[in-house]
N, C-alpha and C. Protein backbone atom coordinates (compact mmCIF):
# COMPACT_ATOMS: atom_id res chain seq x y z
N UNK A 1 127.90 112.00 119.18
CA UNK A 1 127.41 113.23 118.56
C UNK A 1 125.89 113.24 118.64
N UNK A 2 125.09 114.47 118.96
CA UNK A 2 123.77 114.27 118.86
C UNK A 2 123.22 113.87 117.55
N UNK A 3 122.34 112.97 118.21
CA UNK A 3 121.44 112.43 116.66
C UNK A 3 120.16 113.28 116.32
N UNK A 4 120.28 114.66 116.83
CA UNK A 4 119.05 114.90 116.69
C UNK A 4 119.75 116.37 115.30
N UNK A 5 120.99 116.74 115.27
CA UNK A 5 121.94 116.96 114.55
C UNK A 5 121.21 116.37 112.55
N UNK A 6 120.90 117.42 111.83
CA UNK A 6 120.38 117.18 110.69
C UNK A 6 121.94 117.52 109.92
N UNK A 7 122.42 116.58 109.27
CA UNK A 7 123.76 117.01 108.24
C UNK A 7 124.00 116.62 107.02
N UNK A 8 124.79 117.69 106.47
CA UNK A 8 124.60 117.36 104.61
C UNK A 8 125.89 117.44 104.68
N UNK A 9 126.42 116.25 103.65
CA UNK A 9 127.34 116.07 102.85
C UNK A 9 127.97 117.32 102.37
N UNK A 10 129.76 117.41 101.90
CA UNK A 10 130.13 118.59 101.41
C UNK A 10 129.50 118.73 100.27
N UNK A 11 129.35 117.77 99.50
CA UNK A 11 128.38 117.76 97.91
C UNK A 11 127.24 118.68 98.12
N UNK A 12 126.33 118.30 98.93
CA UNK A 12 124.91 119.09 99.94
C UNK A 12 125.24 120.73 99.81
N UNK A 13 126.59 120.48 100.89
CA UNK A 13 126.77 122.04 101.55
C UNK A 13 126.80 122.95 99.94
N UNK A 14 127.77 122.05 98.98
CA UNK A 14 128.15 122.67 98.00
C UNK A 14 126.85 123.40 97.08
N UNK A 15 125.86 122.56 96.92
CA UNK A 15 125.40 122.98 96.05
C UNK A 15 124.25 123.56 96.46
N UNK A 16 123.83 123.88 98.25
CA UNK A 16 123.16 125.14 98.69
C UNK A 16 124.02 126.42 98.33
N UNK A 17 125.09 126.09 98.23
CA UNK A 17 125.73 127.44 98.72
C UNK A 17 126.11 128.07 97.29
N UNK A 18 126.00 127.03 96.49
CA UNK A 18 126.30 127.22 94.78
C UNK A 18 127.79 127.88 94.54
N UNK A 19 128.53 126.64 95.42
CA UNK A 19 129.78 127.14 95.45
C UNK A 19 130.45 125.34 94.82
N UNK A 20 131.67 125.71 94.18
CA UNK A 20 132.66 124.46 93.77
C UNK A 20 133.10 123.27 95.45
N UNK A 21 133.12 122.30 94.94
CA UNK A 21 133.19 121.21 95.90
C UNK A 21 134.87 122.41 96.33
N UNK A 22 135.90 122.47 95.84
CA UNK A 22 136.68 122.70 96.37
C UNK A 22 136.48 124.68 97.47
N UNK A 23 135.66 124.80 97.20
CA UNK A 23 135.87 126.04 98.09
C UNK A 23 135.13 125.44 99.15
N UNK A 24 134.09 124.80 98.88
CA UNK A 24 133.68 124.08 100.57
C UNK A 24 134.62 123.65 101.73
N UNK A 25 135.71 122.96 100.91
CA UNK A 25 137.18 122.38 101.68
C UNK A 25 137.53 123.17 102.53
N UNK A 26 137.56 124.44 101.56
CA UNK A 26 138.77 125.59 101.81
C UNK A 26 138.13 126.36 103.05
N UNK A 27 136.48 126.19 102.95
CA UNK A 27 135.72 126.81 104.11
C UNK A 27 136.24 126.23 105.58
N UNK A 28 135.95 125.04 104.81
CA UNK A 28 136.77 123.59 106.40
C UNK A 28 137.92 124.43 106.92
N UNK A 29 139.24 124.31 106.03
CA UNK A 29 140.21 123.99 106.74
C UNK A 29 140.23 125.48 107.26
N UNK A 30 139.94 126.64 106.33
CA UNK A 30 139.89 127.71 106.99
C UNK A 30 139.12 128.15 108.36
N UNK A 31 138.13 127.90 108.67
CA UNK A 31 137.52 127.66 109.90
C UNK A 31 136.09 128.11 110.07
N UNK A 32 135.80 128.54 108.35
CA UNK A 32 134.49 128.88 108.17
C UNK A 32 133.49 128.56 108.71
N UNK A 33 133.51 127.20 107.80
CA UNK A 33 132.85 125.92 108.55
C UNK A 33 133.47 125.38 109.53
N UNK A 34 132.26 123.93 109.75
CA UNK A 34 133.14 122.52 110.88
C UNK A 34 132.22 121.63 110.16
N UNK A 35 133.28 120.59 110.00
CA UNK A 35 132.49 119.50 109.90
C UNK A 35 132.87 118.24 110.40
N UNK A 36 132.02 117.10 110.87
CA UNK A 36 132.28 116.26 111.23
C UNK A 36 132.61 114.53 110.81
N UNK A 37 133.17 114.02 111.06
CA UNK A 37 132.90 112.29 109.89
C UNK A 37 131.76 111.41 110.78
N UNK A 38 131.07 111.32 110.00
CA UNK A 38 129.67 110.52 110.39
C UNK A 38 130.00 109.55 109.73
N UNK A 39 129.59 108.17 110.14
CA UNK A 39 129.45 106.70 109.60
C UNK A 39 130.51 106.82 108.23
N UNK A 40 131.95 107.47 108.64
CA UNK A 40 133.08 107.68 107.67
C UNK A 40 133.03 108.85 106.85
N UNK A 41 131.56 109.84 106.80
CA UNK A 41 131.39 109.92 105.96
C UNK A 41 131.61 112.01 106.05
N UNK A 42 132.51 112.63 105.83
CA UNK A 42 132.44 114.10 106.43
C UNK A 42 131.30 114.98 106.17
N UNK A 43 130.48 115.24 107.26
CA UNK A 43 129.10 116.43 106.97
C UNK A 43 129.24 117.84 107.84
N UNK A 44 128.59 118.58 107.22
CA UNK A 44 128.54 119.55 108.11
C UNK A 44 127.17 119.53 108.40
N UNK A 45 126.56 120.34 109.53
CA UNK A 45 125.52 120.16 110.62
C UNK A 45 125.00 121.09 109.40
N UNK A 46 123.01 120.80 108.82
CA UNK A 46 122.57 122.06 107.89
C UNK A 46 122.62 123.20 108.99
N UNK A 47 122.43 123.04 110.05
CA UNK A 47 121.59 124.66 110.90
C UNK A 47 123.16 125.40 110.30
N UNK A 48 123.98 125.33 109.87
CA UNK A 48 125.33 125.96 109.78
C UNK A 48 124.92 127.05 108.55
N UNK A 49 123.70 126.37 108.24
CA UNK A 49 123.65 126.86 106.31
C UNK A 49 122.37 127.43 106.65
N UNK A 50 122.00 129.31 106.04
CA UNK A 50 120.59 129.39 105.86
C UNK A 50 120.41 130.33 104.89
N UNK A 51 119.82 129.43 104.28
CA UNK A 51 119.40 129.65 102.48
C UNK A 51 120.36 129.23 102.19
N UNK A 52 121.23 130.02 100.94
CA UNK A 52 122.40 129.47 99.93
C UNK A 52 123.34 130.54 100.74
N UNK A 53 124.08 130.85 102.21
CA UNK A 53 124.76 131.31 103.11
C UNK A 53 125.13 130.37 104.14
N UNK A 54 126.10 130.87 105.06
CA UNK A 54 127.06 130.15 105.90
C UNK A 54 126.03 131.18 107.15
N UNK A 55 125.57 130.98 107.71
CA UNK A 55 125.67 131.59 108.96
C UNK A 55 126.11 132.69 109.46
N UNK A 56 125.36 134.01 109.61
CA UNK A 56 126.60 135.13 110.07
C UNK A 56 126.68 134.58 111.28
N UNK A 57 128.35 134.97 111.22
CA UNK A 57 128.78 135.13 112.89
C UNK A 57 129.60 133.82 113.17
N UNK A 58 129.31 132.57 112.40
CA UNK A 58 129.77 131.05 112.39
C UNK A 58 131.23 131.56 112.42
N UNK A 59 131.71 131.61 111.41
CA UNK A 59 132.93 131.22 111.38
C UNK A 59 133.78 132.17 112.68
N UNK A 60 133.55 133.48 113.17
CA UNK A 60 134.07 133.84 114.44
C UNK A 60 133.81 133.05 115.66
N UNK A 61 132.46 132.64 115.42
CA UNK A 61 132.54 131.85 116.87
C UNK A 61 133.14 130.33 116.85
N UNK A 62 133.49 129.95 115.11
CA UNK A 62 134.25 128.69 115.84
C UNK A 62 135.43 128.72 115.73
N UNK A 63 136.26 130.18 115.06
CA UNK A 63 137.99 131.07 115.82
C UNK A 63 138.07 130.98 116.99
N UNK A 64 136.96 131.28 117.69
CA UNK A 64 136.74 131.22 118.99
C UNK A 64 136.92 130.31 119.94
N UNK A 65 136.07 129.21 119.90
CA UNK A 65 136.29 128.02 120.06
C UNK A 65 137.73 127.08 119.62
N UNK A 66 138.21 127.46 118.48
CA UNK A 66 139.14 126.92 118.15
C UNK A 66 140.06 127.12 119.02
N UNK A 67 140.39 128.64 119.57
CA UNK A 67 141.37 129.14 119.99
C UNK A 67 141.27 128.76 121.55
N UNK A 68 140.03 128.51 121.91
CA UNK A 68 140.27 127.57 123.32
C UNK A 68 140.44 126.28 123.38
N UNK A 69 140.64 125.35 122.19
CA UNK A 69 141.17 124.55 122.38
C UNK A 69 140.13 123.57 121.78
N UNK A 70 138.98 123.71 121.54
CA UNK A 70 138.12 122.96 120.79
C UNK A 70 138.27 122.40 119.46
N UNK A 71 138.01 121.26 119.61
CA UNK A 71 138.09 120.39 118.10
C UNK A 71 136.96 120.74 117.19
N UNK A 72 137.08 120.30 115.89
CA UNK A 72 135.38 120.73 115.17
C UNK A 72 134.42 119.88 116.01
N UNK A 73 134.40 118.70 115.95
CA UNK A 73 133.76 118.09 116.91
C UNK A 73 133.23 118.44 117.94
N UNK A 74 133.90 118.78 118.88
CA UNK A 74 133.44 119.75 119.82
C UNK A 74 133.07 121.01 120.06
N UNK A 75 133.01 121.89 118.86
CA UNK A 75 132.70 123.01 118.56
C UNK A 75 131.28 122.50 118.09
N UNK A 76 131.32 121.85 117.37
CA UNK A 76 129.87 121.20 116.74
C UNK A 76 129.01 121.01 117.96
N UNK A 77 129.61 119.91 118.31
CA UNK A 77 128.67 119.47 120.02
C UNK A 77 127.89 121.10 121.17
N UNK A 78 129.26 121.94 121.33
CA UNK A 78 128.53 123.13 122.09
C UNK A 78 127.85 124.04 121.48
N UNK A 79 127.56 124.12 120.11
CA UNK A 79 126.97 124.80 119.04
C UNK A 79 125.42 124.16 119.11
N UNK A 80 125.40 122.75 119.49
CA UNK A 80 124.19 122.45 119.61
C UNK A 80 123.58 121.99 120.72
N UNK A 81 124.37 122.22 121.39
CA UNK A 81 123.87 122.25 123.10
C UNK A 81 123.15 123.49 123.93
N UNK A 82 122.25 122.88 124.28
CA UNK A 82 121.16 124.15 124.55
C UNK A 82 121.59 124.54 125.72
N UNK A 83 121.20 125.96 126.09
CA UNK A 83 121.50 126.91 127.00
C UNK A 83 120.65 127.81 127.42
N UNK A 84 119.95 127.18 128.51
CA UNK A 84 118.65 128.11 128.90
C UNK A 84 119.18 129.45 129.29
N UNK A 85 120.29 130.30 128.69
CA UNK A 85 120.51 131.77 129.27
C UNK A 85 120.67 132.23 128.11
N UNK A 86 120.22 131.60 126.79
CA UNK A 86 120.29 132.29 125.30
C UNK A 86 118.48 132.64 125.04
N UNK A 87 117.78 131.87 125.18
CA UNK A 87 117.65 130.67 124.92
C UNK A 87 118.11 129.48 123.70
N UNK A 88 117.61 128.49 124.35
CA UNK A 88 118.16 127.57 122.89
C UNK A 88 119.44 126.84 122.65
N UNK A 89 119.64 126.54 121.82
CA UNK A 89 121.19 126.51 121.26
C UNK A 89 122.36 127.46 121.03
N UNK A 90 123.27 126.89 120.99
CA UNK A 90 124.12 128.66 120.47
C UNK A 90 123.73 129.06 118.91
N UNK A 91 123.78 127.95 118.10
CA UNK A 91 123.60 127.87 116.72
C UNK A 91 122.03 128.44 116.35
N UNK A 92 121.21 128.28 117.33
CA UNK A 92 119.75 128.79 117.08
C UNK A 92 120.10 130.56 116.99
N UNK A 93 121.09 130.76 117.65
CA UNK A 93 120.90 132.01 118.14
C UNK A 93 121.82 132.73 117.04
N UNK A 94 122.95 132.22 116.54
CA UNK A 94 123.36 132.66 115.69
C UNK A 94 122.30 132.72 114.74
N UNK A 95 121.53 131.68 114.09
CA UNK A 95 120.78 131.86 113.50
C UNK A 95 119.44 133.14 113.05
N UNK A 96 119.39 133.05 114.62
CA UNK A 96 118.48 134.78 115.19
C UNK A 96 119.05 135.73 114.76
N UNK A 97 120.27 135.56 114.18
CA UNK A 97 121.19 137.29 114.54
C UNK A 97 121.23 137.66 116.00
N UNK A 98 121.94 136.89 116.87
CA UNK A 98 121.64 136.83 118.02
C UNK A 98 123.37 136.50 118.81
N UNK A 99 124.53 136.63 117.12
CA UNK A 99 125.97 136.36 117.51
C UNK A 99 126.48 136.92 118.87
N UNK A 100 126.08 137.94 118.85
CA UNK A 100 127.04 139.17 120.06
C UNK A 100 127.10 138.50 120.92
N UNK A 101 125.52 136.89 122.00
CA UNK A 101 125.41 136.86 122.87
C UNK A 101 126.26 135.71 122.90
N UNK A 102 126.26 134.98 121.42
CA UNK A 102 126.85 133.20 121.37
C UNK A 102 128.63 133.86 121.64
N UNK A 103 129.04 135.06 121.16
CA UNK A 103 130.27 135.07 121.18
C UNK A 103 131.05 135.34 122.56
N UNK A 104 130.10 136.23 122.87
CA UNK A 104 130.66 136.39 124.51
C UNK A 104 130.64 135.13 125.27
N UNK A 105 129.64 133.66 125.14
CA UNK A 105 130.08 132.92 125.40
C UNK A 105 131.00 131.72 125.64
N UNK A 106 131.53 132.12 124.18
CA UNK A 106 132.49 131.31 123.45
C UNK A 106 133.78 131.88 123.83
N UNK A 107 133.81 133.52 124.07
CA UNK A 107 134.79 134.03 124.42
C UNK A 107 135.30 133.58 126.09
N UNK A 108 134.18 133.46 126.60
CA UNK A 108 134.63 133.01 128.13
C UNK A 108 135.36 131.49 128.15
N UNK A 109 135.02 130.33 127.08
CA UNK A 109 135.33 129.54 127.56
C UNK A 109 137.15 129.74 127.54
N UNK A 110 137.73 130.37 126.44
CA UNK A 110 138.99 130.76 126.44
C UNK A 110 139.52 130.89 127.78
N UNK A 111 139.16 131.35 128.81
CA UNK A 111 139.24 132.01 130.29
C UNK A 111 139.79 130.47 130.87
């Protein structure tokens, strides 16, 4: 996994988002979020989180991903893999308000 990847604990996620440890879960399994187990330990990536919010656009693009076959793990990994035709990351770009372009990409890998 990249180490260059900054991640907070569900405890973390929880209490940016000023939400109960158990709706964080529910973000997981639903597909809101992704998160990964680091040194045992399950985090989600912060760029996922900005301010006390989830990311617009996150949780479609990792339906997306899911639905081609991607693990969180690996949804995580191409989320932070840069792409000189965005620029950036995909996750930078979500970040931009910049979904429309991360989704059409995500939509191709389905193909």
């Amino acid at each position: 996994m990249n180490d260059a990847i900054d991640w907070l604990t569900v405890p973390e996620v929880a209490d940016r988002l000023g939400i109960p440890l158990t709706r964080v879960h529910q973000l997981l399994r639903d597909g809101g979020l992704a998160g990964v187990r680091v040194t045992g330990v399950l985090r989600v990536p912060a760029a996922f989180l900005l301010g006390d919010a989830v990311v617009k656009g996150l949780s479609g693009v990792l339906t997306l991903l899911h639905d081609a076959g991607y693990s969180d793990e690996e949804a995580v990994h191409w989320l932070h893999t840069a792409d000189d035709t965005l620029p950036g990351t995909p996750v930078d770009a979500l970040r931009a308000d910049r979904g429309r372009e991360v989704k059409r990409r995500a939509q191709a890998l389905g193909f």
